[in-house]
Protein backbone atom coordinates (compact mmCIF):
# COMPACT_ATOMS: atom_id res chain seq x y z
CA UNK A 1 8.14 -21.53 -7.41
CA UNK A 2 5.66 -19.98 -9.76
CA UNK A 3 6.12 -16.29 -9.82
CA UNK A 4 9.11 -16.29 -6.94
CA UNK A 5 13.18 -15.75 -8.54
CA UNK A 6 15.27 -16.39 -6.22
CA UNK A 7 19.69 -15.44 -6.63
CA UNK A 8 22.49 -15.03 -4.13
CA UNK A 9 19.98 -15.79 -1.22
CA UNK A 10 16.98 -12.97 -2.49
CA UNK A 11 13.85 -13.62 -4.18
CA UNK A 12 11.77 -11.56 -5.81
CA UNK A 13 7.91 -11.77 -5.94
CA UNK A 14 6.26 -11.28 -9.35
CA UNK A 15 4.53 -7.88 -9.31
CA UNK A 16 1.28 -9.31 -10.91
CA UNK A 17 0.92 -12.00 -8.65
CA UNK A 18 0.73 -9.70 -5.93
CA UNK A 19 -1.48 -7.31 -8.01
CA UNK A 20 -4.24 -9.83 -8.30
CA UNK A 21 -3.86 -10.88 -4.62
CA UNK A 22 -4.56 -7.11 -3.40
CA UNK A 23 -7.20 -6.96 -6.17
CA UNK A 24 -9.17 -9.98 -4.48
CA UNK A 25 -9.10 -8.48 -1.30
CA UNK A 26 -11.62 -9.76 1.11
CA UNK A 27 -12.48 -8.73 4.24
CA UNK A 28 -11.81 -11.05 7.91
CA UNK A 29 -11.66 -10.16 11.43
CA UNK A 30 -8.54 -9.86 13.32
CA UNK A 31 -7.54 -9.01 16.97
CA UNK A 32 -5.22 -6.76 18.29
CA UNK A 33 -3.79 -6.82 21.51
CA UNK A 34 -1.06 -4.74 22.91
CA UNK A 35 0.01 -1.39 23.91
CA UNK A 36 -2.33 1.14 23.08
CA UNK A 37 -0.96 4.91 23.12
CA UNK A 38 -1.69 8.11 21.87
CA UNK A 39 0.61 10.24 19.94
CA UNK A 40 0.28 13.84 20.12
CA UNK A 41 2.28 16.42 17.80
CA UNK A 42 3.14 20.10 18.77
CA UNK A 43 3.87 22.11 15.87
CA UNK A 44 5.38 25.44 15.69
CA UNK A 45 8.29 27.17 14.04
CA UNK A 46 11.61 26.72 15.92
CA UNK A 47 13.88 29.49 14.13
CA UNK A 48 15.33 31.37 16.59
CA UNK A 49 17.41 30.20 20.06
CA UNK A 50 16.62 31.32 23.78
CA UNK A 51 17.90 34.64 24.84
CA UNK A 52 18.88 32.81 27.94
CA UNK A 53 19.56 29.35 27.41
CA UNK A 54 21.25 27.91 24.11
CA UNK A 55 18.39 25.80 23.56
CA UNK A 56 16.18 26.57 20.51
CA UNK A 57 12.36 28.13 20.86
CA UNK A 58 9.23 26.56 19.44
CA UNK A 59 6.27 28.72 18.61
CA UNK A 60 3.10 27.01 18.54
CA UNK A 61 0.76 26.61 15.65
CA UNK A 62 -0.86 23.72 15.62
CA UNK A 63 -1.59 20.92 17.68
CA UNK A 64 -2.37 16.93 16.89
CA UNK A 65 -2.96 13.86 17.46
CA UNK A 66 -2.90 10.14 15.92
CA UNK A 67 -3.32 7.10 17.20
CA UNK A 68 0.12 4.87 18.06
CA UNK A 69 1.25 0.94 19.54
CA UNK A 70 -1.18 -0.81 18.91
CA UNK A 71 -3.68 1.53 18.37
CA UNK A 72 -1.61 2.09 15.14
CA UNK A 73 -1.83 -1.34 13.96
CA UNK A 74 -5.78 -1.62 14.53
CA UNK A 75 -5.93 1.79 11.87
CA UNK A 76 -3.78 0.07 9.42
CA UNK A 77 -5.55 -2.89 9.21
CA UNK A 78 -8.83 -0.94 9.14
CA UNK A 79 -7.04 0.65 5.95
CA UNK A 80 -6.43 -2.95 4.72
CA UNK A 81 -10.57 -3.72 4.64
CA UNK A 82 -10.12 -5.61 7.64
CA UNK A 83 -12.48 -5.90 10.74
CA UNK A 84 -10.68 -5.09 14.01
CA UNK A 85 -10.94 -5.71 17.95
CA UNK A 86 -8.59 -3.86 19.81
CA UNK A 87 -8.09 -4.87 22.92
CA UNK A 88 -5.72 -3.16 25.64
CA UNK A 89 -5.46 -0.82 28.77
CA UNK A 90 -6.47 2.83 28.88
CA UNK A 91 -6.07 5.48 31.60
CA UNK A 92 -9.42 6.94 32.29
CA UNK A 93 -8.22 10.23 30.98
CA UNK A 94 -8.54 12.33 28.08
CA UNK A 95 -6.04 11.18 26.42
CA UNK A 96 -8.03 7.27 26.75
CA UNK A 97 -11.03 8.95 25.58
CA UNK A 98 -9.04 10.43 22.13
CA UNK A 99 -7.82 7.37 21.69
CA UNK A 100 -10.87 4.99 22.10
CA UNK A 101 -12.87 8.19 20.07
CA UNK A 102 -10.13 7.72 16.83
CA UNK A 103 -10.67 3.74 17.48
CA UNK A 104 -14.48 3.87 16.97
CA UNK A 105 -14.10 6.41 13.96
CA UNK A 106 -12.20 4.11 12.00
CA UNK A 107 -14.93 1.64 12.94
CA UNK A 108 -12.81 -0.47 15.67
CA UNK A 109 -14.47 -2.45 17.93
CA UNK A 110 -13.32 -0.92 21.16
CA UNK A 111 -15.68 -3.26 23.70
CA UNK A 112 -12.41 -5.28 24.48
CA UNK A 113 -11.09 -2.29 25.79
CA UNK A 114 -10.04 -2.10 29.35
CA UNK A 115 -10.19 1.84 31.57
CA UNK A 116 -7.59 1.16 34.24
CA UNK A 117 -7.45 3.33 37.56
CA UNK A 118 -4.23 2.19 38.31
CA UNK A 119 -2.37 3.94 35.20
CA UNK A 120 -2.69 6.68 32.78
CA UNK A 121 -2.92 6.26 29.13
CA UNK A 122 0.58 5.76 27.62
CA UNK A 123 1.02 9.44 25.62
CA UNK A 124 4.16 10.54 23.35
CA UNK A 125 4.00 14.19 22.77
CA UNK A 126 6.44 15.08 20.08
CA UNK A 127 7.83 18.62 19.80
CA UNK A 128 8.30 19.60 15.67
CA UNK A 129 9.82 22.67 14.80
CA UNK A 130 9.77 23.77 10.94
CA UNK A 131 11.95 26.34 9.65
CA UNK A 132 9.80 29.27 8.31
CA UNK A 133 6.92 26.97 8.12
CA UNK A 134 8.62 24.19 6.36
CA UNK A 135 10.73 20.76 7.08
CA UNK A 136 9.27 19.56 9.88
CA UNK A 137 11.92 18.03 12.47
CA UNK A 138 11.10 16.47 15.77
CA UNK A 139 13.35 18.25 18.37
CA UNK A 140 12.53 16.21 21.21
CA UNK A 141 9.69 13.89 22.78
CA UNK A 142 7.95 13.63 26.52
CA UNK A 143 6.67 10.30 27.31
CA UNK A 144 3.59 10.24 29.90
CA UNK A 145 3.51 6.01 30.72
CA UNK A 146 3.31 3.46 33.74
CA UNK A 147 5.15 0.78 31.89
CA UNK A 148 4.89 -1.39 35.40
CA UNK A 149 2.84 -4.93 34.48
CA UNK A 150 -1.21 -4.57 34.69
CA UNK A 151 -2.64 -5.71 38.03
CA UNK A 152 -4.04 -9.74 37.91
CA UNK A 153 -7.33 -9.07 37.69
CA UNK A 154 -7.11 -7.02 34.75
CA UNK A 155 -5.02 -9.39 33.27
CA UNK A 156 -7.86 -12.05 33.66
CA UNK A 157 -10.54 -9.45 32.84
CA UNK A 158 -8.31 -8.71 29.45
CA UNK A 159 -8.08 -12.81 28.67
CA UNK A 160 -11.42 -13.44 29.01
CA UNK A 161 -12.55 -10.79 26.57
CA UNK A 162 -9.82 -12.23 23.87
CA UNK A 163 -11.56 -15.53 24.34
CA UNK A 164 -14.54 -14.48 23.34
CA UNK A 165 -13.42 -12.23 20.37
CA UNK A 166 -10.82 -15.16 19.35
CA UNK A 167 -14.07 -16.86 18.16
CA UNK A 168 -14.41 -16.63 14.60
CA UNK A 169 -10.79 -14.71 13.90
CA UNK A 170 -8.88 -14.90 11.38
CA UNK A 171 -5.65 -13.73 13.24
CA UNK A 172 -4.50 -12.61 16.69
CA UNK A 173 -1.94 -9.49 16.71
CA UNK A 174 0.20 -9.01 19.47
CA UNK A 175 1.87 -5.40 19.73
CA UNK A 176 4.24 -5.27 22.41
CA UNK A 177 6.03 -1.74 23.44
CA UNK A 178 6.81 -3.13 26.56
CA UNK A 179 4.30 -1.15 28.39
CA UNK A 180 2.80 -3.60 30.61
CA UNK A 181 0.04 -4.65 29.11
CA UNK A 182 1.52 -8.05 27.44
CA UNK A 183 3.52 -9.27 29.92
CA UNK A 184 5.22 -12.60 30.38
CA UNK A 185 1.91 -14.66 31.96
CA UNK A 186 -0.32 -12.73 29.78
CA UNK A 187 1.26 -13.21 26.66
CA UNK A 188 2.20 -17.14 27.00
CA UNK A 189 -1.26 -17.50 27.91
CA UNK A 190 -2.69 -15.49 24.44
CA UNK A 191 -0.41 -17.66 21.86
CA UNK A 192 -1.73 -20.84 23.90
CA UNK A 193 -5.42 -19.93 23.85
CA UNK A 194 -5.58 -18.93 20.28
CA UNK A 195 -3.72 -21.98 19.10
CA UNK A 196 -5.62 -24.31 20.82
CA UNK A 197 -8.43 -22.29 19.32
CA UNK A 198 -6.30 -22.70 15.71
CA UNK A 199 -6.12 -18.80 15.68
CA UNK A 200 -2.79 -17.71 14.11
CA UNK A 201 -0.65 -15.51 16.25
CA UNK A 202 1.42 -12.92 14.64
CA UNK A 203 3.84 -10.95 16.78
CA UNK A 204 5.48 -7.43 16.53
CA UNK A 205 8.68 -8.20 19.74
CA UNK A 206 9.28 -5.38 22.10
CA UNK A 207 13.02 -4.15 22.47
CA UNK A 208 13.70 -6.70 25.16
CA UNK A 209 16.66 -9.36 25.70
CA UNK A 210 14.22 -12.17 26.32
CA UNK A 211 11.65 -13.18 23.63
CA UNK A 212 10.56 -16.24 25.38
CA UNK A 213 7.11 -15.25 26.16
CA UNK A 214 6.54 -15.21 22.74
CA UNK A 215 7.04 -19.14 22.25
CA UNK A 216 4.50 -20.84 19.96
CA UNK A 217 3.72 -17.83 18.17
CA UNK A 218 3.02 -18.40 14.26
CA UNK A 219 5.14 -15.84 13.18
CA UNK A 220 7.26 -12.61 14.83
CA UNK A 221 8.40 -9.35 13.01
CA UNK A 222 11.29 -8.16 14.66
CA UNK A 223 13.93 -5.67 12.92
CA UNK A 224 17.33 -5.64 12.94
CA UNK A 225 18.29 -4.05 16.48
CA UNK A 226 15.27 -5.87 18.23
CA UNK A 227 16.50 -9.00 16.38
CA UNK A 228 20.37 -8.37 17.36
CA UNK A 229 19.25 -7.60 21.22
CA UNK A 230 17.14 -10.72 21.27
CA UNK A 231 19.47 -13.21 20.29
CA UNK A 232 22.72 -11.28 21.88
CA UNK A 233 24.38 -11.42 18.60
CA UNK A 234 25.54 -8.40 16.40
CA UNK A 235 25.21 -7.42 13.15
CA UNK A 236 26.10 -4.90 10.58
CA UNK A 237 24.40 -3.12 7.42
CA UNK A 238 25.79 -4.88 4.80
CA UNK A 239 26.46 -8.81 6.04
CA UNK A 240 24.22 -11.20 4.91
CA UNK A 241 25.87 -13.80 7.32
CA UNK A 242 24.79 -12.58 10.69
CA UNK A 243 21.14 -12.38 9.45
CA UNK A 244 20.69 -15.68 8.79
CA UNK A 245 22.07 -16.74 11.72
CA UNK A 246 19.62 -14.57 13.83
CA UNK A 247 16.70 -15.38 12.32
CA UNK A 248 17.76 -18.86 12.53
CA UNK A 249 18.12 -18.90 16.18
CA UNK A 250 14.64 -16.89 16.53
CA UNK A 251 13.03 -19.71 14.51
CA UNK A 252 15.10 -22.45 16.35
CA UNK A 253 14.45 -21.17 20.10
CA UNK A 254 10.95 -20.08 19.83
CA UNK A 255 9.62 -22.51 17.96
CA UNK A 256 7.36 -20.17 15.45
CA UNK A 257 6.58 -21.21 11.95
CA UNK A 258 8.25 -17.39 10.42
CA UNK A 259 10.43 -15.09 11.10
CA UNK A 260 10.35 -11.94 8.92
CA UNK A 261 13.53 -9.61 10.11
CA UNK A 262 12.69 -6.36 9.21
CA UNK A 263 15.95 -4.07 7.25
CA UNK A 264 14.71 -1.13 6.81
CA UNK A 265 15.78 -0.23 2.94
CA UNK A 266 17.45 -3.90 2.34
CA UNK A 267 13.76 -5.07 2.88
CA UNK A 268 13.43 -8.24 5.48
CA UNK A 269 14.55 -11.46 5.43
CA UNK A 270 12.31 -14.35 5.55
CA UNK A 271 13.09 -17.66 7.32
CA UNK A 272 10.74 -20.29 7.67
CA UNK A 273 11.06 -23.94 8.98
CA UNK A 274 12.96 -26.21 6.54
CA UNK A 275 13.59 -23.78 3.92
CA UNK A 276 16.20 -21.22 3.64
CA UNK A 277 16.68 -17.80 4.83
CA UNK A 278 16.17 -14.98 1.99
CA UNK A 279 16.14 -11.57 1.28
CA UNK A 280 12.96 -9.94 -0.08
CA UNK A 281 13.95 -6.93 -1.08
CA UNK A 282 11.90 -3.66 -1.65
CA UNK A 283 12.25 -0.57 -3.46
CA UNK A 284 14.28 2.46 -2.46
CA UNK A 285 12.17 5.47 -0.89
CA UNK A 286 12.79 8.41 0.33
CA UNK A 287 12.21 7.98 4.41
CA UNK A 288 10.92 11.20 5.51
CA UNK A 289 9.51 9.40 9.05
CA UNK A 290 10.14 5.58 10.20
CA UNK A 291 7.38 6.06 12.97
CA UNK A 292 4.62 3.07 12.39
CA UNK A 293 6.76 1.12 9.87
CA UNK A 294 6.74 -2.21 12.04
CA UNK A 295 3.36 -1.59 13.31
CA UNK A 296 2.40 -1.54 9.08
CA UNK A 297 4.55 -4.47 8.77
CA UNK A 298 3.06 -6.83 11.72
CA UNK A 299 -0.76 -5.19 10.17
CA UNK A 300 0.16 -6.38 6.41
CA UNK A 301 1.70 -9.92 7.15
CA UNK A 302 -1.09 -11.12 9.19
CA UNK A 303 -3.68 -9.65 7.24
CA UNK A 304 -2.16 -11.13 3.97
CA UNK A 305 -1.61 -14.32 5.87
CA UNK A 306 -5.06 -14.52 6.74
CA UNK A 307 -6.28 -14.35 2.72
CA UNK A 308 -4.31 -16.91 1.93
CA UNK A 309 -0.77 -14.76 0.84
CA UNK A 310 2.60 -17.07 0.97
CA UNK A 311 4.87 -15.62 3.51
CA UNK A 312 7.02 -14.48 0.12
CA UNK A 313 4.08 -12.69 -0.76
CA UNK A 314 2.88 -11.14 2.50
CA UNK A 315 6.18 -10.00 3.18
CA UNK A 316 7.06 -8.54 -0.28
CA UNK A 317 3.24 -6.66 0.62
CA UNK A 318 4.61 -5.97 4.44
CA UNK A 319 7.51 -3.99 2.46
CA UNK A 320 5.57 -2.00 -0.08
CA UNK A 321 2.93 -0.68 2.49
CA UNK A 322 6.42 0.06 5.09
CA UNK A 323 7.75 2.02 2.24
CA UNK A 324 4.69 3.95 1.70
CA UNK A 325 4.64 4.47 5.45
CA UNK A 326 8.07 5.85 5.66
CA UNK A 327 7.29 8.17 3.19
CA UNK A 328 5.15 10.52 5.65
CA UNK A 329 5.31 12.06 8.28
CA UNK A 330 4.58 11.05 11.82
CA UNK A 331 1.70 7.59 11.87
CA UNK A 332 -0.14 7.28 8.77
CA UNK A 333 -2.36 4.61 8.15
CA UNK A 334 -1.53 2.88 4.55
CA UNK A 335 -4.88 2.48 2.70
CA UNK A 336 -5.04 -1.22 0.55
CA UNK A 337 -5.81 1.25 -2.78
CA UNK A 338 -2.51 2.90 -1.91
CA UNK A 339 -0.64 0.03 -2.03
CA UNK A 340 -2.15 -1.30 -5.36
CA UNK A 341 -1.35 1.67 -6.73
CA UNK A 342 2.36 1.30 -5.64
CA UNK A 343 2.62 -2.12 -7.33
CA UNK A 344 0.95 -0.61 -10.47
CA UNK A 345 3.28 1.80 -10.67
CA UNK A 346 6.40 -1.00 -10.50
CA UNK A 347 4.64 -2.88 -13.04
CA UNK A 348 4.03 -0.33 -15.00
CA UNK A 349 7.77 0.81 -14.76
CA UNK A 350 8.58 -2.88 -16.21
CA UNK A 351 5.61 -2.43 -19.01
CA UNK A 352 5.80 0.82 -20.47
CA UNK A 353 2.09 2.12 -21.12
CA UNK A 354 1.19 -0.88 -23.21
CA UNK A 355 -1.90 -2.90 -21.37
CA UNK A 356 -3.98 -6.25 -21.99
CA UNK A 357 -7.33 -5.52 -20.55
CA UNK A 358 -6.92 -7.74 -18.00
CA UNK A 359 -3.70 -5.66 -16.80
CA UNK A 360 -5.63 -2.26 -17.75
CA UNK A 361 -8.82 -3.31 -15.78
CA UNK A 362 -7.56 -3.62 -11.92
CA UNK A 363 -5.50 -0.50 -12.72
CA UNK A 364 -8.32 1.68 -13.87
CA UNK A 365 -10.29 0.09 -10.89
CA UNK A 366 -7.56 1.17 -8.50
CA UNK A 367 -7.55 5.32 -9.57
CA UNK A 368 -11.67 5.31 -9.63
CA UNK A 369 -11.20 4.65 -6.46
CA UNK A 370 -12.25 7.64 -3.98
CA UNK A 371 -8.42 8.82 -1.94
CA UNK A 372 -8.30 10.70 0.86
CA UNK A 373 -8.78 13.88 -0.71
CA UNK A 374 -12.05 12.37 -1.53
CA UNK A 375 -11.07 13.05 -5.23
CA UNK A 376 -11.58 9.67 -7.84
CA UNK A 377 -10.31 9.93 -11.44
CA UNK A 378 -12.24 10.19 -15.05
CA UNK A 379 -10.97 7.73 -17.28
CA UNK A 380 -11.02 8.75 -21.01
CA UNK A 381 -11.50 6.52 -23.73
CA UNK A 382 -10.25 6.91 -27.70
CA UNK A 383 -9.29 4.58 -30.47
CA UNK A 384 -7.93 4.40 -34.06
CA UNK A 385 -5.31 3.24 -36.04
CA UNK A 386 -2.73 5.65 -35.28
CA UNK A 387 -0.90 4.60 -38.41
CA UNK A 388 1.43 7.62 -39.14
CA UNK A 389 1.01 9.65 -36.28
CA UNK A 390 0.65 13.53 -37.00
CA UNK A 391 0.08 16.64 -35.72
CA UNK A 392 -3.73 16.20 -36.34
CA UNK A 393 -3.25 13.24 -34.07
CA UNK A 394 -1.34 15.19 -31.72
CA UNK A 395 -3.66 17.31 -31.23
CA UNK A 396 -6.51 15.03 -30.79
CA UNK A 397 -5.22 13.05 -28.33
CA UNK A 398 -4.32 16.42 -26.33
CA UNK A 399 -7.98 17.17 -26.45
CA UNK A 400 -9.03 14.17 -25.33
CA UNK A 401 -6.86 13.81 -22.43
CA UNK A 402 -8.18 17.21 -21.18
CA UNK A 403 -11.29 15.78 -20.60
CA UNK A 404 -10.47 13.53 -17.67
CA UNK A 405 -7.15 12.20 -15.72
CA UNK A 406 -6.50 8.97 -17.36
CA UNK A 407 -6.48 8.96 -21.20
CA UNK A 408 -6.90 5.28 -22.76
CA UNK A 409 -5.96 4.78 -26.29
CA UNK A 410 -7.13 1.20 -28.15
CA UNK A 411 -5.40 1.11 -30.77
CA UNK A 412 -6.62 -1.34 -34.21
CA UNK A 413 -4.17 -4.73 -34.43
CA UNK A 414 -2.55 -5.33 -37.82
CA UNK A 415 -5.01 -7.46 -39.04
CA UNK A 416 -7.92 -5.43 -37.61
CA UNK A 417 -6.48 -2.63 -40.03
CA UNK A 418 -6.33 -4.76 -43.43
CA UNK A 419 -9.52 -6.09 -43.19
CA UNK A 420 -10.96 -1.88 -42.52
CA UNK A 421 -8.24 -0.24 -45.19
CA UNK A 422 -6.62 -2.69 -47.12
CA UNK A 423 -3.87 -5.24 -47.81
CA UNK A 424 -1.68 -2.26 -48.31
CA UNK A 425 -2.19 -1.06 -44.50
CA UNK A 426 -0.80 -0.35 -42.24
CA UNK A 427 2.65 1.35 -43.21
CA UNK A 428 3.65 0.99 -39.76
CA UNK A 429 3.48 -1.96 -37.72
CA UNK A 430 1.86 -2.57 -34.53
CA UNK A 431 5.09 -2.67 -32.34
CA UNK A 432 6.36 0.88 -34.15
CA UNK A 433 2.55 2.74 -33.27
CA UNK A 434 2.93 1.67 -29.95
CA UNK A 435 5.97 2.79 -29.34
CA UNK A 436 5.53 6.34 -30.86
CA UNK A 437 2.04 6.54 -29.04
CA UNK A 438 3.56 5.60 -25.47
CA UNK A 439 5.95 8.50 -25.97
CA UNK A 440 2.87 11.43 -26.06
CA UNK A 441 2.91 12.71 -22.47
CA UNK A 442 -0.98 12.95 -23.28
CA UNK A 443 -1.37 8.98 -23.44
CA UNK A 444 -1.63 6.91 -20.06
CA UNK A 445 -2.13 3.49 -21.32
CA UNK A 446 -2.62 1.77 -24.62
CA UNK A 447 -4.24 -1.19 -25.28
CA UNK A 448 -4.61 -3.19 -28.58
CA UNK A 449 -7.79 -5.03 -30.16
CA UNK A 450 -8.20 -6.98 -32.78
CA UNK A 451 -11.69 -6.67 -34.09
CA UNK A 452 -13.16 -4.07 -36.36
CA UNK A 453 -14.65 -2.05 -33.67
CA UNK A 454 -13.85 -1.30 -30.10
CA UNK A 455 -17.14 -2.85 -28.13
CA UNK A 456 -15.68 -5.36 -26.36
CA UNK A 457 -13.20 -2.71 -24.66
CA UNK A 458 -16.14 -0.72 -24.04
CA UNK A 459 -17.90 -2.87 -22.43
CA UNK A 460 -15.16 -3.96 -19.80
CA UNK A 461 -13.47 -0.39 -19.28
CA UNK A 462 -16.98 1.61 -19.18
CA UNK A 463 -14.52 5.03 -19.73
CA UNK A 464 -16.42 8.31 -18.37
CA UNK A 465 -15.77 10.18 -21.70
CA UNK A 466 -15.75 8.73 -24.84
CA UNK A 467 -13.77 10.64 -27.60
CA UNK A 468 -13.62 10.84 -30.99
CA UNK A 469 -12.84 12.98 -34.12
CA UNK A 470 -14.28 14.80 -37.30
CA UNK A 471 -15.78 13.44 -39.43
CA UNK A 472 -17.85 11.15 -36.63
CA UNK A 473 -20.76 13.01 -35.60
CA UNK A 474 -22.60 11.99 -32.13
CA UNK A 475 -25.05 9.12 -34.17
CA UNK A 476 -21.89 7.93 -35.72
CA UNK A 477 -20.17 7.08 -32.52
CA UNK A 478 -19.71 3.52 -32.06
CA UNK A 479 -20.30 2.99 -28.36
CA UNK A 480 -21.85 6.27 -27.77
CA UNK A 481 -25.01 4.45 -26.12
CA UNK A 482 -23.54 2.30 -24.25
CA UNK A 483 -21.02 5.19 -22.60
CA UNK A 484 -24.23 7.31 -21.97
CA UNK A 485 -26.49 4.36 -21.07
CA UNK A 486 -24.29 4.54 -17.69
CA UNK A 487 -23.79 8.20 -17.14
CA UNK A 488 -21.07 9.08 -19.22
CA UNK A 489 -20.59 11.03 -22.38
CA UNK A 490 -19.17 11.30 -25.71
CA UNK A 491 -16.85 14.16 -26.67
CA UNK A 492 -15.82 15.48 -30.43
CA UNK A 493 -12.99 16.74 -30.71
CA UNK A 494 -12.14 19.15 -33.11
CA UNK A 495 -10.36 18.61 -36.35
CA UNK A 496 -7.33 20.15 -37.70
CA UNK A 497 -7.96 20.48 -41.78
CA UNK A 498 -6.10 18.54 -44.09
CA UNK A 499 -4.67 16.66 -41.84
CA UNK A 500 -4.93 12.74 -42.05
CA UNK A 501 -2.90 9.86 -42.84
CA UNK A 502 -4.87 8.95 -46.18
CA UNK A 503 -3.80 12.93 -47.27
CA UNK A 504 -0.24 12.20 -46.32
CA UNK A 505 0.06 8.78 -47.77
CA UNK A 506 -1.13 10.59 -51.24
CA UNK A 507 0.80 13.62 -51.56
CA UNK A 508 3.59 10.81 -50.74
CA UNK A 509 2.59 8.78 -53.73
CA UNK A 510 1.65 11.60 -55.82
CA UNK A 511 5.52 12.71 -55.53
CA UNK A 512 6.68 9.61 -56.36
CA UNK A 513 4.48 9.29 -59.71
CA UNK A 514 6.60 9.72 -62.61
């Protein structure tokens, strides 16, 4: 398995292979339909207790709200440059009307949207108290729901819109909460329609004892209590044993092609049909908030799925974007730059600051992207030989980095530095000047060529500021043009006298003369 390692029943996805995966990105169309609910947020400071109750006191400050259910999953794939259909059951309420207002802003389709009579909108308000304006908690929630099944005619009303939007799908997500909406009939009658219509179904389970309305799904995302409630058997945190056995009898009884068994920092465990069960694990993260972790993971596996992503690979994605999710506070959705960025970041934990351009280019492509500050970052661009690195070097490379976020240093190859200098350069090797130019807090990434000038790098990175040194002057430049034939510009930085490796390499051999 190209790319895959697989001991003691885990395997690990290779970190570039999933790189170019997100970098190819394209977008599909994918249907959601579930339990749509709003979650609102009271926030206030909750530092003092009741005078007559021993119950503590939230002041108000602010108040929100964010979409959740399924609602939630529609956002995140939004995030994930997908086009979405959500399709559910709303009160005709405010709270339907905030809901089906945050749909449309994140560009949802919402015609598949039902306004019921018969119910309100399903609303958690959450109560968060900070401590003198800090550490939010939630103290307690209020739940505002009919979770009784939806009346037969809007059942059929809701299955003849997912018909029609089933045409031309990539994927059909079901989001069950156990709410009503996808009830037994309902819900056998979805996974038949859209496999008959060759529509993958892809299936986050409600907390419920029997999953058999969920037979002939493609694949279900349960975690580990769902799982363990589902299949009446128990498990602990640390047994591998008791895993495999429910997601074995998940696979068996329901007759789905995956099962990805969410575990929460152990990552999930992936069993398929005729292969067995393994662990893909993710990386430790600080959970500040699980809320919307399985609706990210049910968003990423079906919209990997759909662009052609292994199961190993959409779940090792399904666990980067939970961990990112985790990470805040309350329902976030997990933008697909945000989770580039995240596998950058392993891979560049496993590299060091050392690049080829075809490493360096999706990476640069991934920070000039606009985040939601609205802020994208200036990639600088320098080169040299960087042969005995000094102070004058130092310096330089301090200036340049000031003029942008992301300083880029090409550095001359061996050879590329004989045929400028000499047979008697460089002094120090390639490997050393890497390794002493990765340590300057004032270098992001280095990358090496091997001609005599630095074009071709030019060219493919297109940096916003070019940099370079006395004694260049702006005609001098190589590359200047081309960095200002697109908008950006070319920088000199200034030069600390007397200080170069030529000077140093002759007071050394001036010593040294007899």
């Amino acid at each position: 398995m190209s790319g895959r390692t697989r001991q003691n029943n885990r395997l690990t996805v290779d970190t570039d292979e999933l790189i170019r995966l997100v970098d190819a990105w394209q977008p599909c169309k994918i249907v959601v339909v579930g339990d749509f609910m709003l979650d609102r947020y009271v926030y206030g400071n909750a530092d003092r207790l009741s005078p007559d109750a021993p119950v503590p006191v939230l002041t108000v400050e602010d108040r929100r709200h964010n979409a959740g259910g399924a609602a939630s999953v529609c956002l995140n794939l939004r995030a994930l440059n997908c086009k979405v259909t959500a399709m559910g059951v709303v009160g005709r309420d405010d709270a339907g009307r905030e809901l089906k207002t945050a749909l449309k802003t994140a560009g949802c389709d919402t015609t598949g949207m039902i306004t019921a009579t018969d119910r309100p909108t399903t609303v958690k308000e959450n109560f968060v108290g900070l401590a003198q304006h800090r550490h939010p908690q939630k103290m307690f929630r209020v739940d505002d729901e009919v979770s009784a099944p939806v009346p037969p005619a809007t059942r059929a009303k809701l299955l003849a819109k997912v018909r029609q939007a089933l045409r031309g799908a990539g994927a059909l997500c079901l989001e069950d909460y156990n709410k009503g909406v996808l009830g037994d009939t309902l819900c056998r009658k979805l996974i038949a329609m859209a496999r008959a219509m060759r529509v993958p179904v892809f299936v986050d389970p409600a907390a419920i004892e029997d999953y058999g309305k969920y037979r002939g799904a493609t694949c279900i995302t349960p975690n580990r209590t769902e799982a363990s409630t589902a299949t009446g058997m128990s498990t602990n945190r640390t047994a591998i044993a008791p895993l495999r056995d429910m997601a074995g009898a998940l696979l068996r009884d329901l007759h789905v092609d995956a099962v990805v068994l969410t575990l929460d920092k152990q990552g999930a465990m992936l069993a398929r049909k005729r292969c067995p069960p393994v662990i893909v694990p993710t990386q430790a993260r600080a959970v500040y908030d699980v809320t919307g972790a399985g609706d990210m993971v049910l968003a990423m596996i079906a919209a990997a799925r759909v662009r052609g992503a292994t199961y190993e690979q959409a779940t090792a994605l399904a666990n980067v974007a939970a961990g990112l999710e985790v990470e805040r506070f309350g329902v976030v959705p997990i933008e697909l730059g945000q989770v580039l960025l995240a596998l950058l970041d392993r891979r560049g934990e496993a590299l060091g600051k050392l690049r080829t351009v075809d490493q360096l280019l999706p990476e640069l492509t991934a920070h000039r992207r606009i985040d939601e500050q609205g802020n994208t970052k200036h990639v600088v661009f320098t080169n040299g030989c960087f042969d005995i690195l000094h102070a004058g070097h130092v310096r330089f490379l301090r200036q340049a980095r000031q003029q942008g976020d992301l300083l880029v240093v090409a550095i001359n190859s061996d050879r590329s530095i004989r045929r400028i200098k000499g047979a008697d350069r460089p002094i120090n090797r390639l490997a050393d000047r890497i390794m002493v130019l990765s340590e300057l807090e004032s270098v992001d990434y280095v990358v090496v060529f091997d001609e005599d000038t630095p074009m071709r790098l030019l060219r493919a990175i297109r940096p916003d500021v070019l940099v370079k040194g006395a004694p260049y002057t702006r005609k001098t430049v190589i590359g200047a043009d081309l960095v200002e034939s697109y908008g950006g510009r070319v920088y000199l930085a200034r030069h600390i006298k007397g200080k170069s490796t030529t000077n140093i390499i002759d007071r050394i051999a001036h010593r040294r003369a007899p």
